[in-house]
Protein backbone atom coordinates (compact mmCIF):
# COMPACT_ATOMS: atom_id res chain seq x y z
CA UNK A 1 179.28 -34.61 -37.25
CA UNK A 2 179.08 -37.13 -34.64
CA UNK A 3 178.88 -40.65 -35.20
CA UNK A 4 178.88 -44.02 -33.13
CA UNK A 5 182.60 -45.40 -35.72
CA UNK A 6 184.21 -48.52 -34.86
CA UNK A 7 187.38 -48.33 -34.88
CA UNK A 8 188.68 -51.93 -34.33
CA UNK A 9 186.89 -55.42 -33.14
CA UNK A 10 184.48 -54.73 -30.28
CA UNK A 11 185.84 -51.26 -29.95
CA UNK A 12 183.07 -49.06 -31.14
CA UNK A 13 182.17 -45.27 -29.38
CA UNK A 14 181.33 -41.97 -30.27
CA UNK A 15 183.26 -39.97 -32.51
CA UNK A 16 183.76 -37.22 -34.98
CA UNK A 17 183.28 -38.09 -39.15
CA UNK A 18 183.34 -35.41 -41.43
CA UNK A 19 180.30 -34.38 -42.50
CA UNK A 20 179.37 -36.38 -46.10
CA UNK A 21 178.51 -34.66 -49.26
CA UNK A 22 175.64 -35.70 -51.94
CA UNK A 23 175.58 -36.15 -55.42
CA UNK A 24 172.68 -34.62 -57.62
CA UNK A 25 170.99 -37.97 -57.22
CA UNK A 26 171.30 -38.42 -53.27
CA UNK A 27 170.05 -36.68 -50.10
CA UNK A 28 171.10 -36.04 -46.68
CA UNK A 29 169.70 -38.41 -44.48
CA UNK A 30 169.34 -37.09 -40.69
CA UNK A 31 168.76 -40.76 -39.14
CA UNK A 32 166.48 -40.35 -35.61
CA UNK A 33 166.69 -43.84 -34.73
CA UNK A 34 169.16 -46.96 -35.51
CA UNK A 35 169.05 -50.67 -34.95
CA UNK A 36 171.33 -52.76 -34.01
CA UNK A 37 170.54 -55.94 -36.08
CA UNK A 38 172.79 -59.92 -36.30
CA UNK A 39 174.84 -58.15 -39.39
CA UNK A 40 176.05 -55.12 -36.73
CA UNK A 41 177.01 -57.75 -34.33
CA UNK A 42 179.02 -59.85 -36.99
CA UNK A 43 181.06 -56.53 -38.23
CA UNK A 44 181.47 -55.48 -34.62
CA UNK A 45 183.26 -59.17 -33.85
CA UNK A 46 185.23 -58.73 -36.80
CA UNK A 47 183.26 -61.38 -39.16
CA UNK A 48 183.58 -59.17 -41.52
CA UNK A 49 187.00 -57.94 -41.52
CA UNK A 50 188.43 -57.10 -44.88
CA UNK A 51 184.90 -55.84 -46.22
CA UNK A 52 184.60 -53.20 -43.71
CA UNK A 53 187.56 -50.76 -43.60
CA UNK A 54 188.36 -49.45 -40.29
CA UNK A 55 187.16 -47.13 -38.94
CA UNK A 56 183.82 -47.35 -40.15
CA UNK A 57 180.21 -46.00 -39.00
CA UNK A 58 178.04 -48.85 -38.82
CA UNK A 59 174.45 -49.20 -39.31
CA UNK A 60 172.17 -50.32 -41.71
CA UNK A 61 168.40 -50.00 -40.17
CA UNK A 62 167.11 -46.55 -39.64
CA UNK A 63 165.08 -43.53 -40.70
CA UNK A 64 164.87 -39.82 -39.84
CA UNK A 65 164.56 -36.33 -41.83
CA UNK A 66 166.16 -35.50 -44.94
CA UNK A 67 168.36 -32.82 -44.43
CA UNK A 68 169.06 -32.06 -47.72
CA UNK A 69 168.40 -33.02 -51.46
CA UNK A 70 170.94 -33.36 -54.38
CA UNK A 71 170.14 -31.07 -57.31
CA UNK A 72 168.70 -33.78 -59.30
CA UNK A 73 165.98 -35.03 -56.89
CA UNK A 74 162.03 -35.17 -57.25
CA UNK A 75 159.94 -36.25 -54.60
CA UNK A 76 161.95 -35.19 -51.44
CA UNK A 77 162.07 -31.83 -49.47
CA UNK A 78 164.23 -31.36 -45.89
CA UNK A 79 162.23 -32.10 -43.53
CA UNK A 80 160.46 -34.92 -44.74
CA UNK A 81 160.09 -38.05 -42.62
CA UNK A 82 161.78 -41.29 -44.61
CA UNK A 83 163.37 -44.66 -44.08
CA UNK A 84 166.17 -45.69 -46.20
CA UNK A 85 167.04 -49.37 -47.91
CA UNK A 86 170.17 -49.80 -47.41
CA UNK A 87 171.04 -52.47 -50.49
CA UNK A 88 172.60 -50.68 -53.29
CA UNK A 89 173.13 -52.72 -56.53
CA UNK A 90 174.45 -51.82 -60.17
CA UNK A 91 171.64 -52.88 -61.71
CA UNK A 92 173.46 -54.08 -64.45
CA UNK A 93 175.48 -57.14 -63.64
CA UNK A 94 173.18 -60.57 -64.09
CA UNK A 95 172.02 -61.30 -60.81
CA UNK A 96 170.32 -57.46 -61.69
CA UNK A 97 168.94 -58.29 -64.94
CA UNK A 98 167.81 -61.04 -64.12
CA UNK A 99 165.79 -60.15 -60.53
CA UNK A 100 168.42 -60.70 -58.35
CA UNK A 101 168.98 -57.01 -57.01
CA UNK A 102 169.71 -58.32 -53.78
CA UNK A 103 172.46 -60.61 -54.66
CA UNK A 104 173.94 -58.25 -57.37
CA UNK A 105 177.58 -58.61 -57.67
CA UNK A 106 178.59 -55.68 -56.66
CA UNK A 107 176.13 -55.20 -54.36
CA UNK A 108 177.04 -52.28 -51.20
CA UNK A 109 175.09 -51.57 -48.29
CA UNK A 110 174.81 -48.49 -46.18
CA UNK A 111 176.66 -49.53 -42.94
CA UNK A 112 178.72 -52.52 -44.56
CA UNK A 113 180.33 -50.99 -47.62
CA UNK A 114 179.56 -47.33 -47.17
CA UNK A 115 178.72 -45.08 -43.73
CA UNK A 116 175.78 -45.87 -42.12
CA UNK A 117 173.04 -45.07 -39.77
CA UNK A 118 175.22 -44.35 -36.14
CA UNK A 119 175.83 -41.09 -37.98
CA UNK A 120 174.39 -38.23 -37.48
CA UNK A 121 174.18 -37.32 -41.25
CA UNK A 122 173.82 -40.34 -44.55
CA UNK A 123 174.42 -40.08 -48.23
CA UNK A 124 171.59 -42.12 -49.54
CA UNK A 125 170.29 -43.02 -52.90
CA UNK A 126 166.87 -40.72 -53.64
CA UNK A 127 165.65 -44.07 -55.31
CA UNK A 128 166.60 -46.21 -51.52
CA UNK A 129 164.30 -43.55 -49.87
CA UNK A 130 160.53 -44.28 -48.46
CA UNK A 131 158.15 -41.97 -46.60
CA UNK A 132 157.38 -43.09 -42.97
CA UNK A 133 154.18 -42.36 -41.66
CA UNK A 134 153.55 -39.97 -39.22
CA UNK A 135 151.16 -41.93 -37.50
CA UNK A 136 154.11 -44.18 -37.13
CA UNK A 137 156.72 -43.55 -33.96
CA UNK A 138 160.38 -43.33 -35.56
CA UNK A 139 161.59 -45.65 -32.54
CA UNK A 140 159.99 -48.44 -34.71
CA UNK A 141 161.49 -46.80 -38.13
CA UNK A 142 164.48 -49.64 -37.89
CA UNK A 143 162.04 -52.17 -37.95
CA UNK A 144 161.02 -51.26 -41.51
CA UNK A 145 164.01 -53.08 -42.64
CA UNK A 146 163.39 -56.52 -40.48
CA UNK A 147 159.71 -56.48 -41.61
CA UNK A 148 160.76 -56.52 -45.18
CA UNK A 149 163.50 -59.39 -45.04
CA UNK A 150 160.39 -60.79 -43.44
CA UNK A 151 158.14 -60.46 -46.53
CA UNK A 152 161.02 -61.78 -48.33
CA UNK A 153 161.62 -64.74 -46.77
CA UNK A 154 158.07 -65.62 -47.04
CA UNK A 155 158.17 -64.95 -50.51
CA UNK A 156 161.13 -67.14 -51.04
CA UNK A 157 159.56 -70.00 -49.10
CA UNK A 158 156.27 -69.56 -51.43
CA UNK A 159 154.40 -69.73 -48.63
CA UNK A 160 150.52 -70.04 -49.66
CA UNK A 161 147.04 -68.81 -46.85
CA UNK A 162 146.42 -72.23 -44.95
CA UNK A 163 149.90 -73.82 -45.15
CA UNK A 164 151.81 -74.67 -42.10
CA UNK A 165 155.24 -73.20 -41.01
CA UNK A 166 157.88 -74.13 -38.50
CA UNK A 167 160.52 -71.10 -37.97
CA UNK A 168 163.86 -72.30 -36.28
CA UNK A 169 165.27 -69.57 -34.17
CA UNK A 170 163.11 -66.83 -32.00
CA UNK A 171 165.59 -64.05 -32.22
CA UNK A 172 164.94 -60.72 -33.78
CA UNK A 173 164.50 -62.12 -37.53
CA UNK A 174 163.04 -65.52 -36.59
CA UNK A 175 160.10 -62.85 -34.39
CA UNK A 176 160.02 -61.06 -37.73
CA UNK A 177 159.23 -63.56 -39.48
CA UNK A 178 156.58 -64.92 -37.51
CA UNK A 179 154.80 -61.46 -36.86
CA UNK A 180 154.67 -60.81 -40.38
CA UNK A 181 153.41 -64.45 -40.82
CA UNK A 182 150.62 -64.56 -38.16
CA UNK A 183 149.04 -61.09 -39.85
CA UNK A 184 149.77 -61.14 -43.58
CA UNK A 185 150.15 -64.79 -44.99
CA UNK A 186 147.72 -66.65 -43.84
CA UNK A 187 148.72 -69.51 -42.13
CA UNK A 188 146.85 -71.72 -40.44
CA UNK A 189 149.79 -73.37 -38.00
CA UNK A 190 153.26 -71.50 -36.70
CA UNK A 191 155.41 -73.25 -34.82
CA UNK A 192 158.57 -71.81 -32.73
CA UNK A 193 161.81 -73.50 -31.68
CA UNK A 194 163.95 -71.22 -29.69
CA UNK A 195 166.34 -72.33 -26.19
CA UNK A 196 165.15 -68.94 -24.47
CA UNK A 197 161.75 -69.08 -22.84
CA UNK A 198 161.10 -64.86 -23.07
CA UNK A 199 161.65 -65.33 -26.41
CA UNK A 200 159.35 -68.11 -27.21
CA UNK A 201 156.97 -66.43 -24.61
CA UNK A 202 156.93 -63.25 -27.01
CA UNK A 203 156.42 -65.29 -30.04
CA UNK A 204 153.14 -66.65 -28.34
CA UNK A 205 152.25 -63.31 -27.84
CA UNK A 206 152.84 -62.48 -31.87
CA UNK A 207 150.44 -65.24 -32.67
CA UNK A 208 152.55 -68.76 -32.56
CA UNK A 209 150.15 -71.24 -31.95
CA UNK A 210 153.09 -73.80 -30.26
CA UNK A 211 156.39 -72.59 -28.63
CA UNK A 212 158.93 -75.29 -28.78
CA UNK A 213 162.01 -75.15 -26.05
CA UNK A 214 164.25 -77.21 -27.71
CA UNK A 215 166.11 -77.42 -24.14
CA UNK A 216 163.07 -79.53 -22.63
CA UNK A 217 161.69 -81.49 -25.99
CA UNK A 218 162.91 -82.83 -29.40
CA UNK A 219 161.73 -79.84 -31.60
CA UNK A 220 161.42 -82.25 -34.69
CA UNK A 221 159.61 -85.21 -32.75
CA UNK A 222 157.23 -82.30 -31.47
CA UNK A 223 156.90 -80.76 -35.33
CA UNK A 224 155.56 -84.13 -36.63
CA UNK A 225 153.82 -85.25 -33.31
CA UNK A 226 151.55 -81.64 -33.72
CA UNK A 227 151.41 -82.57 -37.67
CA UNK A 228 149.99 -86.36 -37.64
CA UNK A 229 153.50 -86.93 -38.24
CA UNK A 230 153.36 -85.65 -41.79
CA UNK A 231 155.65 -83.04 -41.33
CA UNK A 232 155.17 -78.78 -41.74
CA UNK A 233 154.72 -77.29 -45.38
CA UNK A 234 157.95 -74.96 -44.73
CA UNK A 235 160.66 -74.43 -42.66
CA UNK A 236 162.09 -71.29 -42.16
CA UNK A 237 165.97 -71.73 -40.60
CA UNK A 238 166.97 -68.18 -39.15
CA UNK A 239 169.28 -69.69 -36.13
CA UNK A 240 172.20 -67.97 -37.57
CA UNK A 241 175.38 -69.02 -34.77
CA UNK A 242 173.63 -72.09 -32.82
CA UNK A 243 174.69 -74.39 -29.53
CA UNK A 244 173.82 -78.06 -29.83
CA UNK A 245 171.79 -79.09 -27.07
CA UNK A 246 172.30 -82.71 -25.84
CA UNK A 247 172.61 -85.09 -28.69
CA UNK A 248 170.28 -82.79 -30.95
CA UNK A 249 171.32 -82.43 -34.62
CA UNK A 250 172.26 -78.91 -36.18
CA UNK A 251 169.36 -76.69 -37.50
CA UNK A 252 169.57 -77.34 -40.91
CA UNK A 253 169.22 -81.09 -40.25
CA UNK A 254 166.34 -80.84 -37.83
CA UNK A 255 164.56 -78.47 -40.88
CA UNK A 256 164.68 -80.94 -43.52
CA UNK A 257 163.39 -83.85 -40.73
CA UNK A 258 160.34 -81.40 -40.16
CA UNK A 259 159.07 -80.80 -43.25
CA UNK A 260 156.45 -82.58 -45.19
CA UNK A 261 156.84 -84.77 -48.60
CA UNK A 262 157.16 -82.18 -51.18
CA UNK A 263 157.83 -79.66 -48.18
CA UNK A 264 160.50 -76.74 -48.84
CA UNK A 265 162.80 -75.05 -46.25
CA UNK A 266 164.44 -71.40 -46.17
CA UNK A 267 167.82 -70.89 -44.96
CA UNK A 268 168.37 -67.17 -43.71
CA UNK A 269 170.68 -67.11 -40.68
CA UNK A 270 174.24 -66.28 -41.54
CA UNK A 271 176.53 -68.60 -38.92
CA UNK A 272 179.17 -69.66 -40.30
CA UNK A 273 179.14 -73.16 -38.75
CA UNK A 274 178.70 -76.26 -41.19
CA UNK A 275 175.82 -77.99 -41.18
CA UNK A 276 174.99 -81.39 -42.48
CA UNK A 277 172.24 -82.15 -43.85
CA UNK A 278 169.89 -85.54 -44.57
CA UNK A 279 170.10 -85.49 -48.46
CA UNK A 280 168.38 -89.24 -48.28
CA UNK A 281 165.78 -88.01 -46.46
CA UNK A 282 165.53 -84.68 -48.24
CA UNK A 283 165.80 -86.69 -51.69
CA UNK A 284 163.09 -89.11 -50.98
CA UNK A 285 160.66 -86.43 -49.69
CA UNK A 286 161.04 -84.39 -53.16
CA UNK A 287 162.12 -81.69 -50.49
CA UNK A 288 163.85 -78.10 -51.67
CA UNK A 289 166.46 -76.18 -49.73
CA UNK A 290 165.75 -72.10 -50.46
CA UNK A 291 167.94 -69.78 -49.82
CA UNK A 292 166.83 -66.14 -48.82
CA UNK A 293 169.30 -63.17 -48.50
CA UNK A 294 168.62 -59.31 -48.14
CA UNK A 295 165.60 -57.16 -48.96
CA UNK A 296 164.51 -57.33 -52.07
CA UNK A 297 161.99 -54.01 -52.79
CA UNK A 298 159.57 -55.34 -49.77
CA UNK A 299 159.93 -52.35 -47.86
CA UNK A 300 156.98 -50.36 -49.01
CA UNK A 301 154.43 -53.54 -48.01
CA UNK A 302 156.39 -53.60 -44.67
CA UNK A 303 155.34 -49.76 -44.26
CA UNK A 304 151.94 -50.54 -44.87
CA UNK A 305 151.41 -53.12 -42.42
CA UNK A 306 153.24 -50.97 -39.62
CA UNK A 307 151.08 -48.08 -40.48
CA UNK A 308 147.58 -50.52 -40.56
CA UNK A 309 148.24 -51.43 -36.96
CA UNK A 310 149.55 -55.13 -38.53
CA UNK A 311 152.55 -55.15 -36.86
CA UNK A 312 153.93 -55.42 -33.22
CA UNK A 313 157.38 -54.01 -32.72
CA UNK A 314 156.46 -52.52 -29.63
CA UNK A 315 157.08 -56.44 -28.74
CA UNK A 316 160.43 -56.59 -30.73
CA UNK A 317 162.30 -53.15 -29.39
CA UNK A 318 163.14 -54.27 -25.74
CA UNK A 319 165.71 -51.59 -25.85
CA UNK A 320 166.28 -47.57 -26.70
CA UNK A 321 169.12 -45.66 -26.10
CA UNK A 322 171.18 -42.79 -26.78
CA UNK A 323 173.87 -42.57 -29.44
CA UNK A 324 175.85 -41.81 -26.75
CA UNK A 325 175.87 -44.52 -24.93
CA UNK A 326 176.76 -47.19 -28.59
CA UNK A 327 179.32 -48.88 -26.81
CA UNK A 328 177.06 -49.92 -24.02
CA UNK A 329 174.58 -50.73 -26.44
CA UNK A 330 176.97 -52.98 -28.49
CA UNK A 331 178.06 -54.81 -25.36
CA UNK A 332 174.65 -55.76 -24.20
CA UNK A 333 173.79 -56.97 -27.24
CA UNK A 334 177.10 -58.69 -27.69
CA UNK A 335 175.93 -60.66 -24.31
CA UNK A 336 173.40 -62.25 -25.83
CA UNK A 337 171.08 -61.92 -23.17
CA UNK A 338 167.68 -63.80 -23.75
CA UNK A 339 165.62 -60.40 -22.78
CA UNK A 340 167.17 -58.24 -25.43
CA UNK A 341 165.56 -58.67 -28.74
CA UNK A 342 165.80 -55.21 -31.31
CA UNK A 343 168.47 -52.37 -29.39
CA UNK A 344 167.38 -49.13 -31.50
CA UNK A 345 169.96 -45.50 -31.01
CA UNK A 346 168.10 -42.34 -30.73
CA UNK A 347 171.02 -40.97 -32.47
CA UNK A 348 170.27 -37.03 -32.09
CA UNK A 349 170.82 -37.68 -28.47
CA UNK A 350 174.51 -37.81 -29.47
């Protein structure tokens, strides 16, 4: 088959795999579209070096066809329209039994751990399959897996119909976020910080009632100036890699300054950068410091919403391409570039 592998830091084109082979429990997964998400980015700088074994086939957000179904699977016929969760866990270690399937200890994900998505042909899990809509365009099948982390987060932050909610970081989980937010949860104030004025532009578009550019203002004198000074209910950190600006303090900081006595905030972005943090402050407020990681069984709310007209990611996937052109892909999203938010692969155009 073909398959977008990458075969060392930043190098990353198309290719031949071999074709992979299912178990009774498992079916062939043709994928139709791809994202490229913050976690493809980190493996294709080499973050993640040592967990991914070179060369490897990327790709962790997508949905196509099943191609094929092992001999022990119910519910699935080729042909059949699906998404796929990519988080695998043993379901018996203690962070299983106990909840935690998304921090299990042996946890693997399709695209990390195991081929992905950038091929033309996955071994999934029957159990990791959903059906996708047909009323819903594949191009936005990637998107199934953003909305979800989305539900998550919220659900990690407790957030509760009339609170208010700051979210740090207007990239393609902080917009996420906030469109899930705006037209599931209830809240009755969202507030953006981002440095990149499209991007706070679309989250005004996905309901935000303020956009913060933390280039121009303080984003946590603005926070309390818009609350009486009281502070937000919860903060929601998904900055992931940040740049100071001026004397400003690092995301983390600014989070627990924003939120309210009592006030909680969720850490999601995966930088690797140390942050400090105001333990006084966050002490004498009664504060709490969450932290969220993958998808935890949210994707078949996240399918409803897209298929109930809820959700906008016509707003989210600025970019499509062919698998053909992955290394182009990669490098535009490796730029950074304030106008490129979700890149998805049509990856039968290989």
């Amino acid at each position: 088959m073909k398959a977008g592998i990458l075969y060392d830091d930043k190098t990353i084109r198309l290719g031949d795999a071999p074709d992979p082979r299912i178990g009774p429990h498992e079916v062939l997964v043709s994928p139709a579209y791809t994202g490229i998400c913050g976690t493809d980015l980190h493996i294709y700088r080499g973050e993640f070096r040592g967990r991914v074994k070179y060369p490897a086939i990327p790709g962790h957000e997508f949905g196509g066809f099943v191609k094929e179904v092992g001999t022990g699977v119910v519910g699935f016929q080729p042909g059949d329209r699906v998404v796929v969760d990519p988080v695998i866990s043993c379901y018996g270690c203690t962070a299983c039994r106990t909840g935690h399937l998304n921090a299990c200890r042996t946890l693997r994900l399709l695209g990390i751990d195991l081929d992905g998505g950038f091929g033309q042909y996955v071994a999934a899990p029957a159990s990791h399959l959903y059906a996708f809509p047909e009323s819903i365009p594949l191009a936005y099948a990637p998107m199934v897996e953003m909305y979800g982390l989305g539900h998550h987060i919220l659900q990690r932050g407790r957030i509760q119909p009339g609170e208010s909610v700051a979210i740090l970081g207007a990239g393609k989980l902080g917009l996420s976020v906030l469109d899930v937010l705006c037209h599931s949860a209830g809240a009755s104030l969202a507030i953006v910080t981002d440095l990149q004025q499209f991007r706070l532009n679309t989250a005004l578009k996905l309901g935000a009632d303020h956009a913060i550019n933390i280039v121009t203002e303080d984003p946590v004198e603005r926070v309390l100036n818009l609350t009486g000074g009281s502070g937000v209910d919860c903060v929601i950190e998904a900055v992931g890699h940040y740049h100071l600006v001026d004397d400003q303090e690092p995301p983390l900081a600014q989070a627990v300054q924003m939120i309210r006595t009592g006030g909680r905030v969720v850490t999601t972005g995966l930088g690797d950068q140390l942050s400090s943090v105001h333990f006084k402050t966050l002490v004498m407020k009664e504060g709490e410091i969450i932290a969220s990681r993958v998808t935890r069984g949210e994707f078949p709310r996240a399918i409803r919403m897209l298929a109930k007209g809820l959700l906008h990611p016509e707003l989210l996937v600025t970019d499509q391409m062919s698998l053909r052109e992955i290394a182009a892909a990669f490098e535009q999203v490796d730029r950074e570039e304030p106008e490129t938010l979700k890149v998805v692969l049509n990856v039968q155009e290989a």
